[in-house]
C-alpha atoms as a PDB file:
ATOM      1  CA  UNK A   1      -9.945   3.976 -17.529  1.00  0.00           C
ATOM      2  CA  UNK A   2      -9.767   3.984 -21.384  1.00  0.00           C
ATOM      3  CA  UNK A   3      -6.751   1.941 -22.364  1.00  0.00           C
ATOM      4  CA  UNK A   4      -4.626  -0.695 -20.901  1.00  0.00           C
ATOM      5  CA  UNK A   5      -1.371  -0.019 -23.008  1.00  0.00           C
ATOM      6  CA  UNK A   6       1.323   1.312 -20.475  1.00  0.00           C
ATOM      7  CA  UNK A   7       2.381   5.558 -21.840  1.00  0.00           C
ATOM      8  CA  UNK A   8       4.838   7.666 -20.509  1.00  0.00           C
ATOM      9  CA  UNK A   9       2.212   9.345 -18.401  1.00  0.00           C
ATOM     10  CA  UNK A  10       1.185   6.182 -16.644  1.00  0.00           C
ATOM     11  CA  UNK A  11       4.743   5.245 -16.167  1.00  0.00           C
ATOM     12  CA  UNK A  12       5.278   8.547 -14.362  1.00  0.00           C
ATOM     13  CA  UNK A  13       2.243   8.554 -12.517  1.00  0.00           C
ATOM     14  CA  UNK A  14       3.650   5.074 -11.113  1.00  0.00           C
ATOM     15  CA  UNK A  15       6.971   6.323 -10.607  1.00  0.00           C
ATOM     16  CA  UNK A  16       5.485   9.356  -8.464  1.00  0.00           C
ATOM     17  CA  UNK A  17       3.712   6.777  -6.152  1.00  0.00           C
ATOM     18  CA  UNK A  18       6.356   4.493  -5.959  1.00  0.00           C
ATOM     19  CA  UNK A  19       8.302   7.345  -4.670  1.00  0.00           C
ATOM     20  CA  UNK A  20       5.316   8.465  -2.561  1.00  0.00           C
ATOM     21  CA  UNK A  21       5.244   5.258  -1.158  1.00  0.00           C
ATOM     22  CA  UNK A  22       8.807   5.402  -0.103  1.00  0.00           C
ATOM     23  CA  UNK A  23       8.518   9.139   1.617  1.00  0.00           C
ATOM     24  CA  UNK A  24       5.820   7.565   3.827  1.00  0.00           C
ATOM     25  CA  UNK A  25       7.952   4.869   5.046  1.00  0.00           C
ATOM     26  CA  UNK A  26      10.004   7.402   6.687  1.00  0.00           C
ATOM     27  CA  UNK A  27       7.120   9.766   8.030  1.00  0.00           C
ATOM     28  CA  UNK A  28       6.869   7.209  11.443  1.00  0.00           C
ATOM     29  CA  UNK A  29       5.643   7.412  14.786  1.00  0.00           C
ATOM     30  CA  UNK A  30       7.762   4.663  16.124  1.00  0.00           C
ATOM     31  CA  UNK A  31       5.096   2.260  17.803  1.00  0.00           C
ATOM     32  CA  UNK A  32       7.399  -1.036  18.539  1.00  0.00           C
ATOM     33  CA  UNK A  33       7.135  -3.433  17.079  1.00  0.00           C
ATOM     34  CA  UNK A  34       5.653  -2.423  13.928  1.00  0.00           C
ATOM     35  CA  UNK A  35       6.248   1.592  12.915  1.00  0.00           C
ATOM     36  CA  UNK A  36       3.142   3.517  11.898  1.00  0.00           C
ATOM     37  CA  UNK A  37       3.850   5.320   8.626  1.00  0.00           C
ATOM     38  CA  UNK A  38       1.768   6.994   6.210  1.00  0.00           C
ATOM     39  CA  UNK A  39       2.966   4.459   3.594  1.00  0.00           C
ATOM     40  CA  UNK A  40      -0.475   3.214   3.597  1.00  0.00           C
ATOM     41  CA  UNK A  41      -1.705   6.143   2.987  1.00  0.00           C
ATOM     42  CA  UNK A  42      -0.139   6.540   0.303  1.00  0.00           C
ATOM     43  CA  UNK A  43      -0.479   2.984  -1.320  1.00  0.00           C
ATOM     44  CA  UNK A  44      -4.125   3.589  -1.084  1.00  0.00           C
ATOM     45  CA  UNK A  45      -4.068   6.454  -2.973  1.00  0.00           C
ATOM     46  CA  UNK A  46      -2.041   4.533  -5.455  1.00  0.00           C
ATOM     47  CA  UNK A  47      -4.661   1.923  -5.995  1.00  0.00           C
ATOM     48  CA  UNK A  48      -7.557   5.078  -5.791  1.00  0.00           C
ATOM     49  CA  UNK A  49      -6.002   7.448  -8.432  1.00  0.00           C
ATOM     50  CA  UNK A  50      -4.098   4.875 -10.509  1.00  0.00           C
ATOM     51  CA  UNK A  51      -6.400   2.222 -10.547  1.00  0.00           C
ATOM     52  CA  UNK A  52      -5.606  -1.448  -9.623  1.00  0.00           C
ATOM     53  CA  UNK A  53      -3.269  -2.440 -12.578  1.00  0.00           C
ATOM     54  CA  UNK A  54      -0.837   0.853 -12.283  1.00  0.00           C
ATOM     55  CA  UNK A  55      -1.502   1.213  -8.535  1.00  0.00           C
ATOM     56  CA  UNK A  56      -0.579  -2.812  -7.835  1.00  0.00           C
ATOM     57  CA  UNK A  57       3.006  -1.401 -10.220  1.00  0.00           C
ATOM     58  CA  UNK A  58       3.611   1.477  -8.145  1.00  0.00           C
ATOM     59  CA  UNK A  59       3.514  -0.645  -5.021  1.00  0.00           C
ATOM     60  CA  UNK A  60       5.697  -3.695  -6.921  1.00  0.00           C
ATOM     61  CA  UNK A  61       8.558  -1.414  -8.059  1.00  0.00           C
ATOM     62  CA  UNK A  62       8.680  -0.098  -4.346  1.00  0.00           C
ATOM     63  CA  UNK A  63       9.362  -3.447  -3.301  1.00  0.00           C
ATOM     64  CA  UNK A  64      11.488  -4.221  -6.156  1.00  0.00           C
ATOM     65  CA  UNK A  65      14.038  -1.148  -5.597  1.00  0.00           C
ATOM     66  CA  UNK A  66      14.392  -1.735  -1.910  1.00  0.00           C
ATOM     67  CA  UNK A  67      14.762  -5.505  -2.482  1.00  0.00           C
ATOM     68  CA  UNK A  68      17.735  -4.491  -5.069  1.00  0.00           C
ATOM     69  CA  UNK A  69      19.215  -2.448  -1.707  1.00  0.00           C
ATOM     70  CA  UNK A  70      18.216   1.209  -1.847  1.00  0.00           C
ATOM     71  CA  UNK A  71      17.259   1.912   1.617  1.00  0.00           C
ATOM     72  CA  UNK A  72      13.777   2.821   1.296  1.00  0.00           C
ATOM     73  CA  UNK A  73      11.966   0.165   3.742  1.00  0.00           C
ATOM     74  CA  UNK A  74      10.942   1.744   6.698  1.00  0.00           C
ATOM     75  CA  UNK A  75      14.047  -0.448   8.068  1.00  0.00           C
ATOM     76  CA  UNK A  76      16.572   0.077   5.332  1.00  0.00           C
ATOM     77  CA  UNK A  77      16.632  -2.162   2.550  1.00  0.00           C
ATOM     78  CA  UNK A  78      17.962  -5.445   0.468  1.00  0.00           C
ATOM     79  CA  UNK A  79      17.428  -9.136  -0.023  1.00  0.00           C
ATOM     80  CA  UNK A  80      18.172  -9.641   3.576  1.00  0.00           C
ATOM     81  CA  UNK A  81      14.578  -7.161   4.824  1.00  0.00           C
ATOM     82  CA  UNK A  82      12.685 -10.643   3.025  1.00  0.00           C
ATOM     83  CA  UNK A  83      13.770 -11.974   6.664  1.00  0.00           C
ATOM     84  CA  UNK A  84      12.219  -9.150   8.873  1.00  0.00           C
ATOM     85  CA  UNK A  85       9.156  -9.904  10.054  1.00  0.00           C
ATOM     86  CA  UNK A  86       7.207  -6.943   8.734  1.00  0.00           C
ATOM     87  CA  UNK A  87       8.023  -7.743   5.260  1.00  0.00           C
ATOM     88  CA  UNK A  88       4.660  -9.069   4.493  1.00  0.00           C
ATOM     89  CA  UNK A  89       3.101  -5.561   4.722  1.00  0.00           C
ATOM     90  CA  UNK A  90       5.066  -4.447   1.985  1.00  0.00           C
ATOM     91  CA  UNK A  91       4.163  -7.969   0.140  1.00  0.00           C
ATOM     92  CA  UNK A  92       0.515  -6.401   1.285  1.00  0.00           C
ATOM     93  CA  UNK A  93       0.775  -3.296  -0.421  1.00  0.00           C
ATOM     94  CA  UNK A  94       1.393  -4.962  -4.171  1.00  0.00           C
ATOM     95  CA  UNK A  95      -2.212  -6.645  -4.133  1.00  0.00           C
ATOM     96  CA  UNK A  96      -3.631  -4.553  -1.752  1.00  0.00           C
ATOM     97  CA  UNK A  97      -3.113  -1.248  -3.990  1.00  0.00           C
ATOM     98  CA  UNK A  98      -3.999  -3.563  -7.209  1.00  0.00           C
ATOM     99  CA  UNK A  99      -7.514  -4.805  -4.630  1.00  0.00           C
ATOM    100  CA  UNK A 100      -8.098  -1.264  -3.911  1.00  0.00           C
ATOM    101  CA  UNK A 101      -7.980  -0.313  -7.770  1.00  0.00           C
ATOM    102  CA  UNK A 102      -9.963  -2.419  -9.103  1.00  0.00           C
ATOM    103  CA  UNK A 103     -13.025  -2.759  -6.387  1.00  0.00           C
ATOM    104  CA  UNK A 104     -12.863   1.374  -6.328  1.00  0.00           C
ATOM    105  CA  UNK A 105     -13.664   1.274 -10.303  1.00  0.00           C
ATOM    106  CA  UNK A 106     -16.609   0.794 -12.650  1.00  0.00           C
ATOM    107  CA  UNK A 107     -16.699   0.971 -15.946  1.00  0.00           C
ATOM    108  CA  UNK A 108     -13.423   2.591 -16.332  1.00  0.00           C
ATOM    109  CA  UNK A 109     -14.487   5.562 -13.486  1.00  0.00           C
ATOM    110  CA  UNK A 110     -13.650   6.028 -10.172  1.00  0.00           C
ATOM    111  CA  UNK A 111     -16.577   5.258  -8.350  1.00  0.00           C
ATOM    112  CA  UNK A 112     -18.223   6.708  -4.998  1.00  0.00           C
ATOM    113  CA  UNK A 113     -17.501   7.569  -1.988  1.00  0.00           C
ATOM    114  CA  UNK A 114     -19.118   4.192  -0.751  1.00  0.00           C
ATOM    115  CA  UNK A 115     -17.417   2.081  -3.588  1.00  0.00           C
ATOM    116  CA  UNK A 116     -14.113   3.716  -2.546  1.00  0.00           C
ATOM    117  CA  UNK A 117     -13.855   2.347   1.134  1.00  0.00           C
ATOM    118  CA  UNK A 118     -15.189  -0.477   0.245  1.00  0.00           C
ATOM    119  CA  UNK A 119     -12.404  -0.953  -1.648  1.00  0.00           C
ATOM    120  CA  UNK A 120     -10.015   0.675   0.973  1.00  0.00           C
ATOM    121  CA  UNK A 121     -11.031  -2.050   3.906  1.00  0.00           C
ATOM    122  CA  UNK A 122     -10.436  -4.623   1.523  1.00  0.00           C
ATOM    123  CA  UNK A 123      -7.118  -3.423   0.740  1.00  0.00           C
ATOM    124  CA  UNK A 124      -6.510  -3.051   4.337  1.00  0.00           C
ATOM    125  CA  UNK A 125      -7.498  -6.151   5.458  1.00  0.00           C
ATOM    126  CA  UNK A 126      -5.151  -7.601   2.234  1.00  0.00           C
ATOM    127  CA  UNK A 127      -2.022  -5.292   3.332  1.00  0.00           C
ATOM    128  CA  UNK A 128      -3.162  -6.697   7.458  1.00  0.00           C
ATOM    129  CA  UNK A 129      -3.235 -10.481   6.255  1.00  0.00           C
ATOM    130  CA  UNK A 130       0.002 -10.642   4.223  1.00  0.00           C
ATOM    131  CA  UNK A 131       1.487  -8.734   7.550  1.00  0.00           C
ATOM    132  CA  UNK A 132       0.336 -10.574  10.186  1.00  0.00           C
ATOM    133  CA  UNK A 133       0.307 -13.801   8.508  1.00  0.00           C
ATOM    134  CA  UNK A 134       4.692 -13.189   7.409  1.00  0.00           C
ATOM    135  CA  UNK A 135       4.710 -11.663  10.782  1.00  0.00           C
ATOM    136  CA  UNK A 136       3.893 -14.714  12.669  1.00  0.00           C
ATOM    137  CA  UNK A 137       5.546 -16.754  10.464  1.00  0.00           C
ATOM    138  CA  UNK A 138       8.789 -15.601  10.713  1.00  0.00           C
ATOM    139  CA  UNK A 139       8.916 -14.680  14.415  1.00  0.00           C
ATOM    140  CA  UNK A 140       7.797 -18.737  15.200  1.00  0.00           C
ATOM    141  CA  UNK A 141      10.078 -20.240  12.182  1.00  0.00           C
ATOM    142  CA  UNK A 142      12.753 -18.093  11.207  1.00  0.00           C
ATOM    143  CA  UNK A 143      13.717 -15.876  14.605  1.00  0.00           C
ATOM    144  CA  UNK A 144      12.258 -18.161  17.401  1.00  0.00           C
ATOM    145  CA  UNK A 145      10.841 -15.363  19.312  1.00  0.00           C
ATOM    146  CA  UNK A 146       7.269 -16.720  19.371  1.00  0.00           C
ATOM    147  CA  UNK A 147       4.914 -13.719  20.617  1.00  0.00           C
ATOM    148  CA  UNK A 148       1.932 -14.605  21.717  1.00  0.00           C
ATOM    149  CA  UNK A 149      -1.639 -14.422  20.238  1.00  0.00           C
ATOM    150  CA  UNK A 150      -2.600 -11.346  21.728  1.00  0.00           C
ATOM    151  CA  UNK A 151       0.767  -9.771  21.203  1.00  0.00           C
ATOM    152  CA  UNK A 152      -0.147 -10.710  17.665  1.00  0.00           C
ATOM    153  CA  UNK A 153      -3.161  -8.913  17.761  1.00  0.00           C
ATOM    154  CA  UNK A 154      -2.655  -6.051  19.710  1.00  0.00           C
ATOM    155  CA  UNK A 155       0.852  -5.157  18.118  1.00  0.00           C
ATOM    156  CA  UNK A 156       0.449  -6.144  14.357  1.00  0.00           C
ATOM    157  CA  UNK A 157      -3.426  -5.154  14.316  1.00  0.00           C
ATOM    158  CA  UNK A 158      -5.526  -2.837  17.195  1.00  0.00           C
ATOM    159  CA  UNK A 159      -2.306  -0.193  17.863  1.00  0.00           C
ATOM    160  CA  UNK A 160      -2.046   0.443  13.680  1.00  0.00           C
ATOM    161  CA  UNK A 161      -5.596   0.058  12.203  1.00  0.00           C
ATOM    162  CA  UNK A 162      -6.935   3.220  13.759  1.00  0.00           C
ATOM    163  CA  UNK A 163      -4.539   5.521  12.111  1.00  0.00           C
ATOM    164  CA  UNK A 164      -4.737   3.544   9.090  1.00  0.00           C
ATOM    165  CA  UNK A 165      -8.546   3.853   9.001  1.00  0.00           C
ATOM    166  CA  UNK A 166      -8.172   7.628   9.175  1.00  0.00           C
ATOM    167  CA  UNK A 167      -5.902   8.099   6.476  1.00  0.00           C
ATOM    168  CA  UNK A 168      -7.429   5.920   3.969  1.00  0.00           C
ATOM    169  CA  UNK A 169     -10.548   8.099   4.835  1.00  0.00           C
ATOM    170  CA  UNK A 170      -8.513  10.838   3.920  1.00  0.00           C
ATOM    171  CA  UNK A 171      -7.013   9.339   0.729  1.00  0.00           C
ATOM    172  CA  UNK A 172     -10.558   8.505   0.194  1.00  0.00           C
ATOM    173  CA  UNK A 173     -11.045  12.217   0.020  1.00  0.00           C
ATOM    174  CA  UNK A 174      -8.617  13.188  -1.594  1.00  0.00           C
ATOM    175  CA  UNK A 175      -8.836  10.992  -4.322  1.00  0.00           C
ATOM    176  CA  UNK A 176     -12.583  11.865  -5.360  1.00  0.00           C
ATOM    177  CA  UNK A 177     -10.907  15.572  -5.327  1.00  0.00           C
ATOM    178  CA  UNK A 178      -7.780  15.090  -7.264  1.00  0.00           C
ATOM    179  CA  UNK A 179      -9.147  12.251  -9.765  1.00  0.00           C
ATOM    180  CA  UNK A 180     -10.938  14.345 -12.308  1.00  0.00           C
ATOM    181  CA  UNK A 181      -7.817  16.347 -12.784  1.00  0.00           C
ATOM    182  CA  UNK A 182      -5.531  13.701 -12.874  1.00  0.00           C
ATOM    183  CA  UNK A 183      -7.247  11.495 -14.421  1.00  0.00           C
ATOM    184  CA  UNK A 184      -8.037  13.184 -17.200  1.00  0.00           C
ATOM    185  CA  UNK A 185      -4.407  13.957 -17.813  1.00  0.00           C
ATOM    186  CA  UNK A 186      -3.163  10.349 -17.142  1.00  0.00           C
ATOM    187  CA  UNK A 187      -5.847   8.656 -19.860  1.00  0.00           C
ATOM    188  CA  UNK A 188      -5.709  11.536 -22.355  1.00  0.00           C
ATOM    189  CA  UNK A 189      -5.844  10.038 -26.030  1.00  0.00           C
ATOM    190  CA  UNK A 190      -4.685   7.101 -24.254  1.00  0.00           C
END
């Protein structure tokens, strides 16, 4: 990556994955209690082809519009979703896209296959921490539902991470395929 100065390329590349980001939230397979979607997918691909400033932006503004109230949470939208307990996923996605970028890149370049998941499982396991850390949180504090540990774990964790790990392969993929093309475009005589 060449320049950090924000151009009307790199704003539309954001605005893409924003909107990227909010077409995966409603591509679900409805796994209670937490939907699988391929918004990860697609936040990892953010952070991969955007790097981590522009990816972590992409990721941000998603939050930001459905905070405002535009129904693009994979549960609607609006001040009131900060209450749901699978907020802290999308809290997730803002550093985990911004990990993702910058652990994928060296010297300005998207780096290997290698450096790439690398990068992924730490965005993962960012994205899986915020989640199952709000998750808990507000199902003991805020609804008084209390699920167990193992609830915890099996719900919030083992029944999403396979799918999850497959995609970001994919996005993995995809992103050493795409990148050269894009890139080029999004950091010309930037």
């Amino acid at each position: 990556m060449k320049s950090n100065t924000l151009t009307i390329r790199k704003m539309t590349f954001c605005a893409i994955f924003t909107a990227l980001i909010a077409v995966g939230a409603f591509i679900k397979i409805p796994v209670p209690p937490i939907p699988f979607t391929l918004q990860t997918m697609f936040v990892v691909l953010a952070g991969l082809m955007l790097g981590g400033n522009m990816g972590g932006i992409s990721a941000l503004l998603y939050m930001i519009l459905g905070l405002i109230g535009i129904p693009i949470f994979t549960g609607g939208g609006g001040i009131g979703y900060v209450l749901k307990p699978t907020f802290g996923y999308i809290i997730g996605f803002c550093v985990g896209a911004y990990a993702i970028g910058k652990i994928s890149y060296k010297n300005g370049k998207l780096g290997g296959y290698a450096r790439m998941f690398c990068g992924v499982l730490a965005g993962l396991g960012i994205i899986y921490g915020f989640g199952i850390i709000y998750y808990y949180f507000i199902t003991n504090f805020v609804t008084s539902s209390y699920p167990g540990f193992w609830f915890m774990i099996l719900h919030c964790f083992l029944m999403t991470i396979p799918g999850d790990l497959i995609t970001c392969a994919l996005a993995c993929l995809l992103a050493k395929r795409v990148h050269p093309v894009t890139g080029r475009y999004i950091y010309k005589n930037a």
